[in-house]
Protein backbone atom coordinates (compact mmCIF):
# COMPACT_ATOMS: atom_id res chain seq x y z
CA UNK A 1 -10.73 -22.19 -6.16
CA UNK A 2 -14.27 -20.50 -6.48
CA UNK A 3 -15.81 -17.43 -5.19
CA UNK A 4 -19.53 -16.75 -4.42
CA UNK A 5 -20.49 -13.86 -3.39
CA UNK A 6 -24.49 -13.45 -2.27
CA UNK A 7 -24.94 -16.33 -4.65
CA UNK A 8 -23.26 -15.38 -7.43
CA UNK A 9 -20.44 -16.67 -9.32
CA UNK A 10 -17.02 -13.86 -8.89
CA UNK A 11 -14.16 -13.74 -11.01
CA UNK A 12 -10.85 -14.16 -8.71
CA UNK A 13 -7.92 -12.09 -9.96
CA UNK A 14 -4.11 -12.43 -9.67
CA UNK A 15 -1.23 -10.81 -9.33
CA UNK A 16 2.47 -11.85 -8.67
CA UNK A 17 4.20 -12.00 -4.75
CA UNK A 18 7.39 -13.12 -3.78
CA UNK A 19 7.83 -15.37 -0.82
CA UNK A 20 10.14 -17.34 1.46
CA UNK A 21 12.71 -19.12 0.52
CA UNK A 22 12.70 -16.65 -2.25
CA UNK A 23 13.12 -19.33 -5.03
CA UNK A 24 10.04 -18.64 -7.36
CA UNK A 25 7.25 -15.94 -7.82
CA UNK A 26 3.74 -17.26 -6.76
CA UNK A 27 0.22 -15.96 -7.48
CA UNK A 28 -1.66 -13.84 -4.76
CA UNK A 29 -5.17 -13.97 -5.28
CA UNK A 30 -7.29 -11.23 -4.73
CA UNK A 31 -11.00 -9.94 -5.04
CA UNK A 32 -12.16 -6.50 -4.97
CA UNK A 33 -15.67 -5.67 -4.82
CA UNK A 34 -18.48 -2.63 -3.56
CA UNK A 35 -20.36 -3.27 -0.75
CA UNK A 36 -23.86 -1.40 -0.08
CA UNK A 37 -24.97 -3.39 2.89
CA UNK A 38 -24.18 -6.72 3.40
CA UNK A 39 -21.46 -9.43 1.64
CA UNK A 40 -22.20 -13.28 2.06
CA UNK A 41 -18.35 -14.85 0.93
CA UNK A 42 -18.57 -18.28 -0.31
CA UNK A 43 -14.89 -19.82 -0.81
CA UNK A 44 -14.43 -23.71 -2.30
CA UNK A 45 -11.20 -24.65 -2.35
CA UNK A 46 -9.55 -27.93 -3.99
CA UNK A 47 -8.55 -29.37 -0.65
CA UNK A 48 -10.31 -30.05 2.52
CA UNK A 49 -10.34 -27.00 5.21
CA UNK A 50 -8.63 -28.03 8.73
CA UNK A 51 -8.16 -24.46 9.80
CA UNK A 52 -9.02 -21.04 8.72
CA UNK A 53 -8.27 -17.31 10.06
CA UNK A 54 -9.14 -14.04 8.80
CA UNK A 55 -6.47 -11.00 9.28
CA UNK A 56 -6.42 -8.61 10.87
CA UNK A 57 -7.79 -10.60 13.98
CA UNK A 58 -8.89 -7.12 14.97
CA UNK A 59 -11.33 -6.29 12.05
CA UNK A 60 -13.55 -9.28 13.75
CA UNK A 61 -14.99 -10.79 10.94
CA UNK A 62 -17.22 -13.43 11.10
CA UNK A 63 -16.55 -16.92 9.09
CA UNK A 64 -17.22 -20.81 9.72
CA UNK A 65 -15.81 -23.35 7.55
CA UNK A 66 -16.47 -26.94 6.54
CA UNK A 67 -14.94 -29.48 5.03
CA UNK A 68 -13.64 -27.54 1.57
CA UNK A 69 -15.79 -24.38 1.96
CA UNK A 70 -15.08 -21.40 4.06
CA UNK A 71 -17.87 -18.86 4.73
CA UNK A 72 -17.77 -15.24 5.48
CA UNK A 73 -19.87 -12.53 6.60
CA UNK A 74 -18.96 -8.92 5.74
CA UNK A 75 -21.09 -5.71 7.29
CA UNK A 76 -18.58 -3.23 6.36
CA UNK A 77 -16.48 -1.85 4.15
CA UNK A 78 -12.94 -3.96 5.10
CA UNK A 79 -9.66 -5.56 3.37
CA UNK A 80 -8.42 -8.58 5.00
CA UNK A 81 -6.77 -12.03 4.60
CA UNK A 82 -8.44 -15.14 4.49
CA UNK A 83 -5.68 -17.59 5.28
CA UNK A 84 -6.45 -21.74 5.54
CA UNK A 85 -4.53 -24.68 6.61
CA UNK A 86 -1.68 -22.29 7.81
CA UNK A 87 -0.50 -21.61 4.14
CA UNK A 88 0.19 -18.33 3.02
CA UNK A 89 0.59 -19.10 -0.73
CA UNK A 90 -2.99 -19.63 -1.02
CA UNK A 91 -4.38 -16.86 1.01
CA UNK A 92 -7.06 -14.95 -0.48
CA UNK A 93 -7.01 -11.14 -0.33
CA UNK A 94 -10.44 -9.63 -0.18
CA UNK A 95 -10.78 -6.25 -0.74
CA UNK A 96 -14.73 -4.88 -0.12
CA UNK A 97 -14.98 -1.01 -0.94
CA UNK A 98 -17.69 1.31 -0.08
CA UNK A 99 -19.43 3.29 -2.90
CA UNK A 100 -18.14 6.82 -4.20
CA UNK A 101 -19.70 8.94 -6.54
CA UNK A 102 -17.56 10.98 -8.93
CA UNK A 103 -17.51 15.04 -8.57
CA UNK A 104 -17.21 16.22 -12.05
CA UNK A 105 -18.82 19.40 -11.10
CA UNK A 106 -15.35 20.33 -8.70
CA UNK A 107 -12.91 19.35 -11.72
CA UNK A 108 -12.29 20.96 -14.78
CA UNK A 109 -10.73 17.82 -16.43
CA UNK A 110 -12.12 14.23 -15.87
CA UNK A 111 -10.67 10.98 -17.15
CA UNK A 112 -12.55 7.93 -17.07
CA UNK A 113 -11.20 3.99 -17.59
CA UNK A 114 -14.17 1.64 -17.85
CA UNK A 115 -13.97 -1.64 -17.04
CA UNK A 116 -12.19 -3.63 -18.94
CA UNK A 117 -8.54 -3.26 -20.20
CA UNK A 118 -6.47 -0.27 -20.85
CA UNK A 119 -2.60 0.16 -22.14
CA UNK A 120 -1.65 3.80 -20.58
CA UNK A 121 2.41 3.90 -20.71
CA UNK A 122 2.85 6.89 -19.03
CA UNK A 123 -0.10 9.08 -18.31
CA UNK A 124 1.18 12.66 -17.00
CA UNK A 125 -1.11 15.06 -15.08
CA UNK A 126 0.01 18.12 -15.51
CA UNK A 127 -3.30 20.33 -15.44
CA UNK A 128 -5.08 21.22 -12.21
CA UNK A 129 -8.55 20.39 -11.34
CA UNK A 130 -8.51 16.74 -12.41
CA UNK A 131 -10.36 13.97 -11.37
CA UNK A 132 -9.35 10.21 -12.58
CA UNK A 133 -11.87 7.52 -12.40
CA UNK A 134 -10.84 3.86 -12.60
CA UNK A 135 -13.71 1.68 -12.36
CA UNK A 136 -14.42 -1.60 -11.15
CA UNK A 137 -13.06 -4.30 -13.23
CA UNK A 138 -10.82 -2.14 -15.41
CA UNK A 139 -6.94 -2.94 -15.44
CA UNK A 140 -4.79 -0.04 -16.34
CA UNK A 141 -1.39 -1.16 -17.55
CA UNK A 142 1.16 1.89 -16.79
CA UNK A 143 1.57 4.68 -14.71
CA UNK A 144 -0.01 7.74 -13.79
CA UNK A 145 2.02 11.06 -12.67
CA UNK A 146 0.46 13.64 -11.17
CA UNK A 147 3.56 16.90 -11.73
CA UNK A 148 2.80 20.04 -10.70
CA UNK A 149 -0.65 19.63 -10.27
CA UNK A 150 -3.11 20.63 -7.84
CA UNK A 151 -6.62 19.24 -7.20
CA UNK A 152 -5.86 16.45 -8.68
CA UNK A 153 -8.25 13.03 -7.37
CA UNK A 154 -7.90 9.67 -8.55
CA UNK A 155 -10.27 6.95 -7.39
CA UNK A 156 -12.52 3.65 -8.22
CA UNK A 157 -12.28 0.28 -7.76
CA UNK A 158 -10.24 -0.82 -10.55
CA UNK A 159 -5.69 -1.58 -10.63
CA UNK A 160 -3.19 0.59 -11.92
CA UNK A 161 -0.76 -2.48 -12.38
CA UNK A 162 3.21 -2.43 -14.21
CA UNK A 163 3.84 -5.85 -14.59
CA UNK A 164 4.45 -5.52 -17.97
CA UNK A 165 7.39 -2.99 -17.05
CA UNK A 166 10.83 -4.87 -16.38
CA UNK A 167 12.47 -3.29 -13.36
CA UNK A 168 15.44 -2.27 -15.97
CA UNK A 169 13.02 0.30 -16.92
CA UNK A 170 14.12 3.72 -17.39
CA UNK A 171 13.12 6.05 -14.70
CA UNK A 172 9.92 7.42 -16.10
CA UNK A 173 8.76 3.92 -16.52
CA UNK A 174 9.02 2.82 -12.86
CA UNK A 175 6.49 3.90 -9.83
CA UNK A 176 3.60 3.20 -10.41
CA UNK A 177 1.92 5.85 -8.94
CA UNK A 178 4.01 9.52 -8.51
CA UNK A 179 2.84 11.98 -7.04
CA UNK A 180 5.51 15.33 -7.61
CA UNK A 181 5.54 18.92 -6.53
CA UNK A 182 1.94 19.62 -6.37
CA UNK A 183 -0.75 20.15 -3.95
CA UNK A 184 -4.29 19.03 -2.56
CA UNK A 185 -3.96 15.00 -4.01
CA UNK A 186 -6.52 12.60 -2.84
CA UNK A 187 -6.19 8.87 -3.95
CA UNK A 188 -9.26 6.84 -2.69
CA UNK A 189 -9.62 2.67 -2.76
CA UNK A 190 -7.55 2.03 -6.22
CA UNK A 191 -5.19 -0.88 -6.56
CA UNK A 192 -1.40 -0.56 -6.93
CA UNK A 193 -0.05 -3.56 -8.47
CA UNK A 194 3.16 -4.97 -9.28
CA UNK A 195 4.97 -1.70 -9.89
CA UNK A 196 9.02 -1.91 -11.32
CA UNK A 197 10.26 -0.03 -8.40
CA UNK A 198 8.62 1.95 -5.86
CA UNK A 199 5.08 1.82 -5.57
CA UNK A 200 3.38 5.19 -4.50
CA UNK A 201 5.94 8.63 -4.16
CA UNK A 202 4.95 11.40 -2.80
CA UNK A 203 7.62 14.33 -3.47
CA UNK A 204 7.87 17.29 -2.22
CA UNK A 205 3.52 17.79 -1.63
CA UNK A 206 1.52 19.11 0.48
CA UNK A 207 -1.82 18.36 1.76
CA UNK A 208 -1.74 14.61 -0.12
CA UNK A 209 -4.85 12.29 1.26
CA UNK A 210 -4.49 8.39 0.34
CA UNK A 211 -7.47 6.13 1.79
CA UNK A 212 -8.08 2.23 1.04
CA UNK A 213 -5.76 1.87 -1.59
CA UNK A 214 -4.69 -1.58 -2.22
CA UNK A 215 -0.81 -2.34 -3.12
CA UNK A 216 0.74 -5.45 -3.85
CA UNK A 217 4.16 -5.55 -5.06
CA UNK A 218 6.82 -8.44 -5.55
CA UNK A 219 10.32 -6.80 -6.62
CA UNK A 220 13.44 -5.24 -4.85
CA UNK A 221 12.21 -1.65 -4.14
CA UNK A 222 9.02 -2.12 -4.60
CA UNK A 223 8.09 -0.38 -1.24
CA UNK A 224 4.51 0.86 -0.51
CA UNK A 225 4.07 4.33 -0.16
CA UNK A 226 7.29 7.01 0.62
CA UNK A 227 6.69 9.74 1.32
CA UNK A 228 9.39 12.04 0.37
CA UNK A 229 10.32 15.76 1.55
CA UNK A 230 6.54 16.15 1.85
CA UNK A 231 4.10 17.83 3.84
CA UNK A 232 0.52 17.27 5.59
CA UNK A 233 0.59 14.15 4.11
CA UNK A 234 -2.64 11.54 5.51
CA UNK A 235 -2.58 8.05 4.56
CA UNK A 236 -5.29 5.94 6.15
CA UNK A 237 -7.16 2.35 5.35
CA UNK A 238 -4.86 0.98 3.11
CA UNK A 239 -4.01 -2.85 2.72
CA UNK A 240 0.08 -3.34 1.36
CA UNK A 241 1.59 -6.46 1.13
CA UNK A 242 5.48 -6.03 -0.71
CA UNK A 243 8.74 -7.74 -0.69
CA UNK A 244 10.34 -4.25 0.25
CA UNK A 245 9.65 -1.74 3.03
CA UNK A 246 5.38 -0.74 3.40
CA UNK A 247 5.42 2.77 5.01
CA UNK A 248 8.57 4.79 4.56
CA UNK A 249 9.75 8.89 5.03
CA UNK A 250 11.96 9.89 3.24
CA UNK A 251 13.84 12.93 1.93
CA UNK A 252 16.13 14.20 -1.05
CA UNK A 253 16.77 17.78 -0.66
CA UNK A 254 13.57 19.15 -1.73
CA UNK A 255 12.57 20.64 1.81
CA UNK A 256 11.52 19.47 5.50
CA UNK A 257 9.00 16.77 5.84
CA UNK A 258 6.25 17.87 8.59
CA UNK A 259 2.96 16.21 9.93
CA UNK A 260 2.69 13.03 8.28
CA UNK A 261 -0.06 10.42 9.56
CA UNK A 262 -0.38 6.38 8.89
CA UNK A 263 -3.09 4.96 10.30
CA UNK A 264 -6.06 2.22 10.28
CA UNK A 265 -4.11 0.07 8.03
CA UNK A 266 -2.68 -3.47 7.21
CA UNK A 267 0.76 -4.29 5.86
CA UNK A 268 2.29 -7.69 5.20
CA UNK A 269 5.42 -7.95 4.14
CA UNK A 270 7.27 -10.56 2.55
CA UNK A 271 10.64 -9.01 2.98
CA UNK A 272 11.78 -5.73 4.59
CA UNK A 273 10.40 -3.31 7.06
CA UNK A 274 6.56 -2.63 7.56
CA UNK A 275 7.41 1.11 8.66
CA UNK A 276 10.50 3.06 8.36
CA UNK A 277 11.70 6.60 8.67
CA UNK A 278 15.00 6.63 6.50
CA UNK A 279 17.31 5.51 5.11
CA UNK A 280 17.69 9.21 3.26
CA UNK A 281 16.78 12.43 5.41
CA UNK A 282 18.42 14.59 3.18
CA UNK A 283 16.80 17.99 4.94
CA UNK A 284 16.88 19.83 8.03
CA UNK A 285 14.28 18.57 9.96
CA UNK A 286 11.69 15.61 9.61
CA UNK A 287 9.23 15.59 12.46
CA UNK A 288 5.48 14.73 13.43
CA UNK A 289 5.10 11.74 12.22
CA UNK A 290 3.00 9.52 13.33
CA UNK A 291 2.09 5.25 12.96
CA UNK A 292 -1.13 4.77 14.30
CA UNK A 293 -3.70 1.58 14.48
CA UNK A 294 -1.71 -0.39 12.26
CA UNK A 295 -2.12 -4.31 11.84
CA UNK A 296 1.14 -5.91 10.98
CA UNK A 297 -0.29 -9.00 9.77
CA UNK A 298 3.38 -11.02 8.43
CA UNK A 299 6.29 -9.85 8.59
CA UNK A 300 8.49 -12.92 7.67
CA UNK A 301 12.15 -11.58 7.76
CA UNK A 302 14.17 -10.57 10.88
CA UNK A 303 13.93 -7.25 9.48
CA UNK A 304 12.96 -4.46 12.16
CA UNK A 305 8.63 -3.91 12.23
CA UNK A 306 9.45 -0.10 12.72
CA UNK A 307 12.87 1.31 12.58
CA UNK A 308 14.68 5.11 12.42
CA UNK A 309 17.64 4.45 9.98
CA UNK A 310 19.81 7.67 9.35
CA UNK A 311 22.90 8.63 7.98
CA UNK A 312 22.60 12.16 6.48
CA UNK A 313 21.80 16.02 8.16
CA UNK A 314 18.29 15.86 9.08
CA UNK A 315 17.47 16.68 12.98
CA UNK A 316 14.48 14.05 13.55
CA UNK A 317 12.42 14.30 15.95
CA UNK A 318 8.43 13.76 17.66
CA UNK A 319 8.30 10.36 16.02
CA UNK A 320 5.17 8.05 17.16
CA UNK A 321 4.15 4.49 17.13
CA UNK A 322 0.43 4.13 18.82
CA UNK A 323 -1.71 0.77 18.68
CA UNK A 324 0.68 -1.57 16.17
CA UNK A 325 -0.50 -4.74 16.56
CA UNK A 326 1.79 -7.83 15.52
CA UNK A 327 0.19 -10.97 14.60
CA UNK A 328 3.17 -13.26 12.71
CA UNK A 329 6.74 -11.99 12.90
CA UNK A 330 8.69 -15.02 13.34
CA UNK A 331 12.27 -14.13 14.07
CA UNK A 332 11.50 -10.34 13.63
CA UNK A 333 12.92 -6.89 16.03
CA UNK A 334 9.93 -5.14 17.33
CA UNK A 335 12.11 -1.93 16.88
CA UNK A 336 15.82 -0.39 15.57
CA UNK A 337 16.42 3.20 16.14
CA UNK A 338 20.82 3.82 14.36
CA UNK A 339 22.19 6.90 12.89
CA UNK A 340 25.39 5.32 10.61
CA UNK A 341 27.13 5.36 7.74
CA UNK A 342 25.13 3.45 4.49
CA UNK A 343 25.43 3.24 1.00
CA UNK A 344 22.20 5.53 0.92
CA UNK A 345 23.68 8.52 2.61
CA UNK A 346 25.38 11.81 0.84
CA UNK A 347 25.51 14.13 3.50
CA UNK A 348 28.93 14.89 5.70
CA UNK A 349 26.84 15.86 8.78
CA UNK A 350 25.01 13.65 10.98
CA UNK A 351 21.91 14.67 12.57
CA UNK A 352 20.41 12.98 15.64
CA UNK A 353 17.17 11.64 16.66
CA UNK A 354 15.35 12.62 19.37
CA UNK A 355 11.35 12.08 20.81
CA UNK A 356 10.25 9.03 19.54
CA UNK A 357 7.09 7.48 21.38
């Protein structure tokens, strides 16, 4: 497979996914690039081209194809599939990223990772007034954690990626990206790759902004993004594609969660639940949330494409799902709303669930 993009030659990256029947891990290809104005996509494949679609269907994009090439036009900033013969193991994920210029002069501390790659471990951020800049083309191998922190921005073009982290890890050496007790976060257009266990937290914030970040993940509990006990929390733009749940609330006893927002976004999932509110709402109340303008793109299990699962205190309530568009489910529930019993669940009281749109 080779990539042109306005006439040049691009390097096409990997990363690992896990599919049905659940019998091997596969490569998923992926490209991320800047756009400034305009993005002419050559793709030649190794085998002729008897159908081709671009996800989500909504984004529009033009493309032609011909016998082993496919062509796209891109306008505008965008991450999408491009899918052929009705194979999913060699889609192409295509990630094009609008330019952002760094702010050193609003942060005190500033980290930079040039392209290229880096060995991290565990990077703590401890110290407010950070910025982290991961630039186009650099790999970081590890994880970041933002504790206690506030001001903190990380952003760029390049992958924070674990997969050289077994999922026996210890727990400082899984999630790839945590995000814990601090306070005005913004993550902007980074990839999240491969993580050994969850992918994004964010525990016990407030005010946390996550735009066009990119996660792909292929192990049990690698969900997308959880937020957790967290408030004001805006997540917007991304692209996930995971073997475990994409979009998740949660809560552990660290205080309510309160006006949370996913929106303009794609998830895929290979196993699991695109969006989910539970299984653990250890608090007293978890409410305003809201799933907005979200392309479910696959969702290949009969798993639920939005559910309310609860088994511990928390009164939920003012739960919304606007404009979720469903392109392949096959087999899936559009919805399942259950408070019960679970192997997740600590608390001896039930709560109930009430307003959900």
């Amino acid at each position: 497979m080779i990539c042109y993009i306005n006439n040049k030659n691009y390097e096409i990256n990997y990363t690992t996914v896990f599919t049905p029947p659940y019998n091997s891990y596969i490569k998923c290809y992926y490209i991320i690039c800047t756009i400034d104005d305009e993005l002419n996509i050559d793709l030649e494949y190794d085998e002729p081209i008897k159908s081709a679609v671009i996800r989500p269907l909504s984004a529009g994009i033009s493309y032609t194809y011909k016998e082993n090439k496919v062509y796209v036009n891109l306008k505008k900033a965008v991450n999408i599939s491009i899918e052929v013969n009705d194979e999913l193991d060699n889609a192409i994920l295509f990630f094009a990223n609008n330019e952002r210029e760094t702010e050193k002069d609003k942060y005190v501390n500033f980290i930079k990772f040039e392209k290229g790659v880096h060995y991290t471990d565990v990077l703590t951020i401890d110290k407010n007034d950070t910025e982290i800049y991961i630039e186009e083309g650099a790999v970081v191998n590890g994880k970041i954690l933002i504790n206690n922190a506030d001001n903190v921005k990380i952003f760029g073009g390049g992958v924070l990626t674990m997969k050289n982290y077994s999922r026996a890890a210890s727990g400082d050496k899984t999630k790839c990206l945590d995000i814990n007790n601090s306070r005005n976060v913004k993550i902007y257009d980074i990839g999240l790759f491969d993580s050994a266990g969850w992918t994004c937290r964010v525990f016990n914030c407030d005010n946390v902004k996550i735009e066009n970040v990119k996660i792909i993940g292929c192990r049990g509990n690698s969900d997308g993004i959880d937020v957790c006990g967290s408030r004001n929390v805006h997540v917007s733009e991304c692209f996930i594609r995971t073997y475990d749940d994409s979009f998740v609330v949660k809560e552990f006893d660290t205080g309510n969660v309160e006006n949370v927002l996913f929106e303009k976004s794609v998830l895929w999932n290979d196993m699991a639940r695109p969006m989910e509110v539970g299984v653990e709402l250890r608090c007293e109340e978890v409410k305003d949330i809201v799933f907005r303008d979200i392309d479910v793109i696959h969702s290949l299990t009969s798993y639920p494409i939005f559910g309310i699962h609860h088994g511990d205190r928390a009164i939920v309530s003012n739960i919304h799902f606007e404009n979720i568009r469903i392109e392949n489910a096959p087999g899936g529930q559009l919805f399942d709303f259950r408070i019960t019993d679970s192997v997740w669940n600590k608390d001896s009281k039930k709560g109930n669930i009430h307003d959900v749109y």
